[in-house]
Protein backbone atom coordinates (compact mmCIF):
# COMPACT_ATOMS: atom_id res chain seq x y z
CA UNK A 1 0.00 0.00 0.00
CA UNK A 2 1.49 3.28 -0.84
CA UNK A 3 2.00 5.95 1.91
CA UNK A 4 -1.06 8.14 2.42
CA UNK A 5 1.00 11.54 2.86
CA UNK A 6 1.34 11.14 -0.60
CA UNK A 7 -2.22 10.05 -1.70
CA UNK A 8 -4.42 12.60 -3.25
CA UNK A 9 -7.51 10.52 -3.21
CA UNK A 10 -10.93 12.52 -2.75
CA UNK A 11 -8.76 15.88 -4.19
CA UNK A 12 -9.76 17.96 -6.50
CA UNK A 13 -6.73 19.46 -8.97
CA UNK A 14 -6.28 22.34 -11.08
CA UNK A 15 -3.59 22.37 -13.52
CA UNK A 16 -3.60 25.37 -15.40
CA UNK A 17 -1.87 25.54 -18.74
CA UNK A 18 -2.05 21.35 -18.95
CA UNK A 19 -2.88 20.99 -22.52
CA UNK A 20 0.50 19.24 -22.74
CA UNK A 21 4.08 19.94 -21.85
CA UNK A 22 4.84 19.64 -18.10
CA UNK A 23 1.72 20.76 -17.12
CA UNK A 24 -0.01 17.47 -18.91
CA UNK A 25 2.93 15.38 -17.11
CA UNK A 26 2.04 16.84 -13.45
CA UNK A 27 -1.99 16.54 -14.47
CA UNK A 28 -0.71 12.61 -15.38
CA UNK A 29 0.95 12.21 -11.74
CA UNK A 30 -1.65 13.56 -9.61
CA UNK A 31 -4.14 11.58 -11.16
CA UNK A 32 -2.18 8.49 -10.80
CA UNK A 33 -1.98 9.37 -6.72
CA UNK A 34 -5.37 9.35 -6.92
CA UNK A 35 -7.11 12.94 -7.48
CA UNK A 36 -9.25 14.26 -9.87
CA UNK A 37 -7.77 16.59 -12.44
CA UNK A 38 -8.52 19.42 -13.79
CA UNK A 39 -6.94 20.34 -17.02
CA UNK A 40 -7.14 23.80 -18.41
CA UNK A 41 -5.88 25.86 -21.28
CA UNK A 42 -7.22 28.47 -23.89
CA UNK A 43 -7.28 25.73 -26.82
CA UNK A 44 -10.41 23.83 -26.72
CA UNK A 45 -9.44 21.17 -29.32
CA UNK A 46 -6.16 20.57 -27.81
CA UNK A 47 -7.81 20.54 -24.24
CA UNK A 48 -10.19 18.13 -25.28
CA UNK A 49 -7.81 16.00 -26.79
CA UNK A 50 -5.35 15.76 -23.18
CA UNK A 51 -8.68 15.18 -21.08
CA UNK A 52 -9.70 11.86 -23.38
CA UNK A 53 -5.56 10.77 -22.87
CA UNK A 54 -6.13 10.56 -19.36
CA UNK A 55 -9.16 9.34 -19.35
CA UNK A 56 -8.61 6.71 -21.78
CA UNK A 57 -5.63 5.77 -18.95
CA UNK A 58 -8.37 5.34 -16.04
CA UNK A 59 -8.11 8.67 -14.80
CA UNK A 60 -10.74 11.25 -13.35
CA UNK A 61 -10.06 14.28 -15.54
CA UNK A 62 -12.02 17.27 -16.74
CA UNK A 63 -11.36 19.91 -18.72
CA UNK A 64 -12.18 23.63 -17.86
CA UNK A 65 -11.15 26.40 -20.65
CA UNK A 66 -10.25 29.63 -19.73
CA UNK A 67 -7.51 32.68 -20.32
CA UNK A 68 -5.54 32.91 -17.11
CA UNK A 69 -5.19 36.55 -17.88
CA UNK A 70 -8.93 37.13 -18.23
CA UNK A 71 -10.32 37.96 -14.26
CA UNK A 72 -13.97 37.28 -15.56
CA UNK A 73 -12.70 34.13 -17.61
CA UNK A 74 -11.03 33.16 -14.33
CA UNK A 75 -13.82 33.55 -12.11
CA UNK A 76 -16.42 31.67 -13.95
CA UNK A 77 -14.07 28.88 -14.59
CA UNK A 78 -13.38 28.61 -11.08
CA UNK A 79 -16.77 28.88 -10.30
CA UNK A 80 -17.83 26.30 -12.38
CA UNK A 81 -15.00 23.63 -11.14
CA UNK A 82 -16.49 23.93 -7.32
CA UNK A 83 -19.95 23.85 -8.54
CA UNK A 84 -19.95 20.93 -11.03
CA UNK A 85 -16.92 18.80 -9.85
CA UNK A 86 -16.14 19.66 -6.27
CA UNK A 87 -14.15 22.06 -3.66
CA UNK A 88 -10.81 23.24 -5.21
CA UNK A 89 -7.70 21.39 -3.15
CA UNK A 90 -5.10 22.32 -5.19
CA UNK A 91 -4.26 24.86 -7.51
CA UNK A 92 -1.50 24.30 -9.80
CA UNK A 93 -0.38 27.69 -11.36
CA UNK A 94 1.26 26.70 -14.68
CA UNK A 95 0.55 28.76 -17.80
CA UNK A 96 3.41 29.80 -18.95
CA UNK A 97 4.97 31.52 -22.57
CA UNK A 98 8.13 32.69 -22.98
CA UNK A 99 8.90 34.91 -26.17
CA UNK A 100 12.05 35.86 -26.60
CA UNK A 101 13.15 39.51 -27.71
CA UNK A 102 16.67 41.51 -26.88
CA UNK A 103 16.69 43.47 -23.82
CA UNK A 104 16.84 46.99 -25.73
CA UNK A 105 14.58 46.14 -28.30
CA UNK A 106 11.66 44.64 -25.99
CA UNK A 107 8.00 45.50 -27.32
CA UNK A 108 5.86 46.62 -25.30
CA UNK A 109 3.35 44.11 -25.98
CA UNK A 110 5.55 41.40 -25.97
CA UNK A 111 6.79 42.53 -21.92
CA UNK A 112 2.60 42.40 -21.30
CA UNK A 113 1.83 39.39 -22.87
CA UNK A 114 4.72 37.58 -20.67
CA UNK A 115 3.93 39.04 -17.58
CA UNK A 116 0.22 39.39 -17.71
CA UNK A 117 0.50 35.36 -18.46
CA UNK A 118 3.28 34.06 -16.02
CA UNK A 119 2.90 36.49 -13.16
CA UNK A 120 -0.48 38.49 -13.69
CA UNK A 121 -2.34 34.92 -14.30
CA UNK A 122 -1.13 33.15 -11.37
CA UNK A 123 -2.26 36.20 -8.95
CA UNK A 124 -5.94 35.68 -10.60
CA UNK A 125 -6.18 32.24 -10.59
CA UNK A 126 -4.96 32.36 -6.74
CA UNK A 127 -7.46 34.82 -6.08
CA UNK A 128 -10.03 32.85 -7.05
CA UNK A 129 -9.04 29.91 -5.94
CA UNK A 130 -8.38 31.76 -1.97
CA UNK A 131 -11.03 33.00 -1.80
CA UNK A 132 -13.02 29.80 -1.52
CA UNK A 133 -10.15 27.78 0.21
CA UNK A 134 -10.08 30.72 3.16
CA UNK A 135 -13.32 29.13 4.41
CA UNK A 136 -12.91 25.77 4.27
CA UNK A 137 -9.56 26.99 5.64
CA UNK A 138 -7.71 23.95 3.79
CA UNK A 139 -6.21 24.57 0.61
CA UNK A 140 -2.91 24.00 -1.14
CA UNK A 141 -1.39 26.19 -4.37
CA UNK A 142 1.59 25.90 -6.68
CA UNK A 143 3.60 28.09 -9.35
CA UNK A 144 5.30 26.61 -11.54
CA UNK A 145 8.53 28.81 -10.54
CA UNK A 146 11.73 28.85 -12.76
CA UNK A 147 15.63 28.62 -13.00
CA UNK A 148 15.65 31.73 -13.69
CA UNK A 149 13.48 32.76 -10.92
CA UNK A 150 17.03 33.05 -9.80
CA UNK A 151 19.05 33.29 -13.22
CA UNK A 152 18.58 35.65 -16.65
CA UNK A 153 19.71 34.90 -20.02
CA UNK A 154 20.08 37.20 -23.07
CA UNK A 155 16.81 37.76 -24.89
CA UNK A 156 14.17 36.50 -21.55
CA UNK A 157 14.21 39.17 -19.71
CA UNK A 158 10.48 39.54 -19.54
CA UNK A 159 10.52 35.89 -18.76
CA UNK A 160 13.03 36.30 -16.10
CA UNK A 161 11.36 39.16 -14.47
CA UNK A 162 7.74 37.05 -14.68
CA UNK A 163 9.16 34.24 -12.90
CA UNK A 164 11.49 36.00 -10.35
CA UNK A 165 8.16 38.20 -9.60
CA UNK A 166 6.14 34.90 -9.30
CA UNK A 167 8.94 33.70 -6.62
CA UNK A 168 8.31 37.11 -4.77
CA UNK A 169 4.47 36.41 -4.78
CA UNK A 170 4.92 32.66 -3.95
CA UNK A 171 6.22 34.13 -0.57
CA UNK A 172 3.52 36.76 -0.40
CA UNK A 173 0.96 34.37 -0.82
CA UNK A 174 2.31 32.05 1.96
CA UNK A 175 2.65 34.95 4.62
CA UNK A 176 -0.95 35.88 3.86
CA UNK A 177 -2.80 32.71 3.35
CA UNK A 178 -0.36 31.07 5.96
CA UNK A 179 -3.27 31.48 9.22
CA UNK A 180 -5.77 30.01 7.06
CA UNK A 181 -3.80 26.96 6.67
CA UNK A 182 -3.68 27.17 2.86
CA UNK A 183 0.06 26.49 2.13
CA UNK A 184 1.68 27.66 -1.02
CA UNK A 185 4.95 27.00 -3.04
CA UNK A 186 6.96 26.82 -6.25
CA UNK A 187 8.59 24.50 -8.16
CA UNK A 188 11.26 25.37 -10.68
CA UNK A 189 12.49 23.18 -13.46
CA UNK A 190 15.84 23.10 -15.22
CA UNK A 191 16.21 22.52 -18.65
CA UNK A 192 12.97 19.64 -19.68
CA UNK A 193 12.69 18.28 -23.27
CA UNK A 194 9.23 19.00 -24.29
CA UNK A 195 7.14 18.93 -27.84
CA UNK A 196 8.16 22.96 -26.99
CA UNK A 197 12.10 22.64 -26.21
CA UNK A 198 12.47 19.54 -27.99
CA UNK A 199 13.57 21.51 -31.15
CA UNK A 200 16.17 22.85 -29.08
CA UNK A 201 18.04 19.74 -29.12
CA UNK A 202 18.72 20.78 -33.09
CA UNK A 203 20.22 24.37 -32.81
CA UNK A 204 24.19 24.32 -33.11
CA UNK A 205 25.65 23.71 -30.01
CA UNK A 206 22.68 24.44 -27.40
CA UNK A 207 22.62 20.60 -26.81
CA UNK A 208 26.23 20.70 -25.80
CA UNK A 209 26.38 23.41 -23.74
CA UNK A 210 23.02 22.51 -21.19
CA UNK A 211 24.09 19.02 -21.07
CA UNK A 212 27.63 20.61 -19.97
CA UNK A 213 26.38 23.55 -17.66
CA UNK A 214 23.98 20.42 -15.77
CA UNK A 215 26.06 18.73 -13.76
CA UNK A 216 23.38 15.38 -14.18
CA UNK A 217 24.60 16.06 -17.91
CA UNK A 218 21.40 15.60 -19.41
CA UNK A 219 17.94 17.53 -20.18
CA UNK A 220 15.22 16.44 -17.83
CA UNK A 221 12.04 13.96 -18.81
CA UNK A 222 8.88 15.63 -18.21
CA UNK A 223 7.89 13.00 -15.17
CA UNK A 224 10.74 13.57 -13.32
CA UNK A 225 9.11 16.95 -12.20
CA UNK A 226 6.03 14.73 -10.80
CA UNK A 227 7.14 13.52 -7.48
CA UNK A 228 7.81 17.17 -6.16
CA UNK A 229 4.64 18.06 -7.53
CA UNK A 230 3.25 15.69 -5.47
CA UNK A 231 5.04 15.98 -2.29
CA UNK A 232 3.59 20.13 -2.97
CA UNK A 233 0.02 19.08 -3.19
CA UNK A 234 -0.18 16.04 -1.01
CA UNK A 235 -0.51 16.30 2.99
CA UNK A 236 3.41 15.02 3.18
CA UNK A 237 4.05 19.07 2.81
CA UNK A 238 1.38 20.42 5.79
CA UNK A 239 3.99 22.46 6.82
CA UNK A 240 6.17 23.29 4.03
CA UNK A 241 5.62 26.96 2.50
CA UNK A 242 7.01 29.49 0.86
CA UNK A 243 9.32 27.35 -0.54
CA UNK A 244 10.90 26.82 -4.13
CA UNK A 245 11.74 23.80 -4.89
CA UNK A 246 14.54 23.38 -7.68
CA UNK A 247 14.41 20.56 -9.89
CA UNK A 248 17.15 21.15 -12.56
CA UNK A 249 19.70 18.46 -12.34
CA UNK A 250 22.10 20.70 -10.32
CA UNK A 251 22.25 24.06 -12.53
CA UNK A 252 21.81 26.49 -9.81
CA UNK A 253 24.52 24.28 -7.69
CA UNK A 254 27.20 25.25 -10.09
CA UNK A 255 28.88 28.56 -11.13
């Protein structure tokens, strides 16, 4: 029998941005410990498609469409998760984009559209989500944090600010939902090979230099991010918050 401080049976999950990447691989593991999962993204078709995956696999999935960015959109969505499936236990915060651009050449819209997603999204969704977990005062919620919530590269610096911001709120979040025992935490990959980064592995010399720079020297699979999501959302972490956990193979442990 498995340990129950990592059981999510009787849960109700939200991943947002799960259409696939590692927010389908997270949705994947906390099904498999038992909850039901909530997948959500702006792409219907795609959505669709990820919810009959999982529950072709045995899994108790739905699917929920809405823009993170959109308070309305996030409201009713919300709404309609603790009306028609049950009370919210977890909140995964994972929508993400990253769109690269140099530093001095930024658009304006391009800085929104990164920000308003990454940082501005997971403040909405949270809200929502709080505000009904307050209450019940039981809840659990986690950002999908980043490297380079600690880190910068040339051409992310709207990512980098998103995610270092979304660190800062992580914290923020914990102090002020901390008395209503809601806790509330981070995760931050490394370098994952996705359907998104998996083209990556083709560009001169990028393959090299991450599988140098990690001292596991290697990219990581996408289910090797699901046991910290786990340990996050599952009652093993009652009294963890505030907390980023890195899982990037050792990058940040190096110089």
């Amino acid at each position: 029998m498995s340990n129950p401080l990592f059981r999510l049976e009787g849960k109700v999950v939200l991943i947002t941005g799960s259409g696939g990447g590692l927010g389908f691989a997270i949705a994947r593991g906390m099904g498999q410990a038992g909850a039901t999962v909530v997948l959500n993204g702006r792409n219907t078709q795609k959505l669709d498609a990820a919810v009959n995956t999982l529950r072709d696999e045995g899994l108790k999935t739905h699917g929920v469409a809405f823009d993170v960015t959109k308070k309305g959109e996030v409201e009713a969505g919300i709404a309609r998760i603790e009306n028609e499936i049950g009370p919210l236990a977890v909140l995964f915060n994972n929508a993400g984009i990253n769109l690269r651009a140099p530093l001095p050449e930024v658009p304006e819209e391009i800085w929104h559209k990164v920000i308003d997603t990454n940082l501005t999204g997971a403040l909405l969704t949270s809200q929502a989500a709080a505000k009904r977990m307050i209450p019940r005062k039981h809840g659990k919620i986690v950002n999908m944090c980043s490297m380079m919530s600690e880190l910068a590269r040339a051409t992310t610096a709207s990512y980098a600010a998103a995610k270092g911001g979304l660190k800062m709120l992580t914290k923020a979040m914990a102090l002020e939902f901390g008395p209503h025992n809601i806790q509330v935490n981070g995760i931050g990959p490394g370098y994952f090979l996705t359907e998104m980064t998996r083209p990556l592995l083709d560009v001169p010399g990028f393959n090299d230099w991450i599988c140098k720079r990690t001292p596991m020297n290697r990219w990581g699979n996408p289910d090797e991010l699901i046991g910290a999501a786990i340990f996050l959302a599952a009652p093993a972490s009652s009294f963890v918050t505030g907390q980023v956990i890195y899982v990037d193979g050792g990058i940040l442990a190096t110089l």
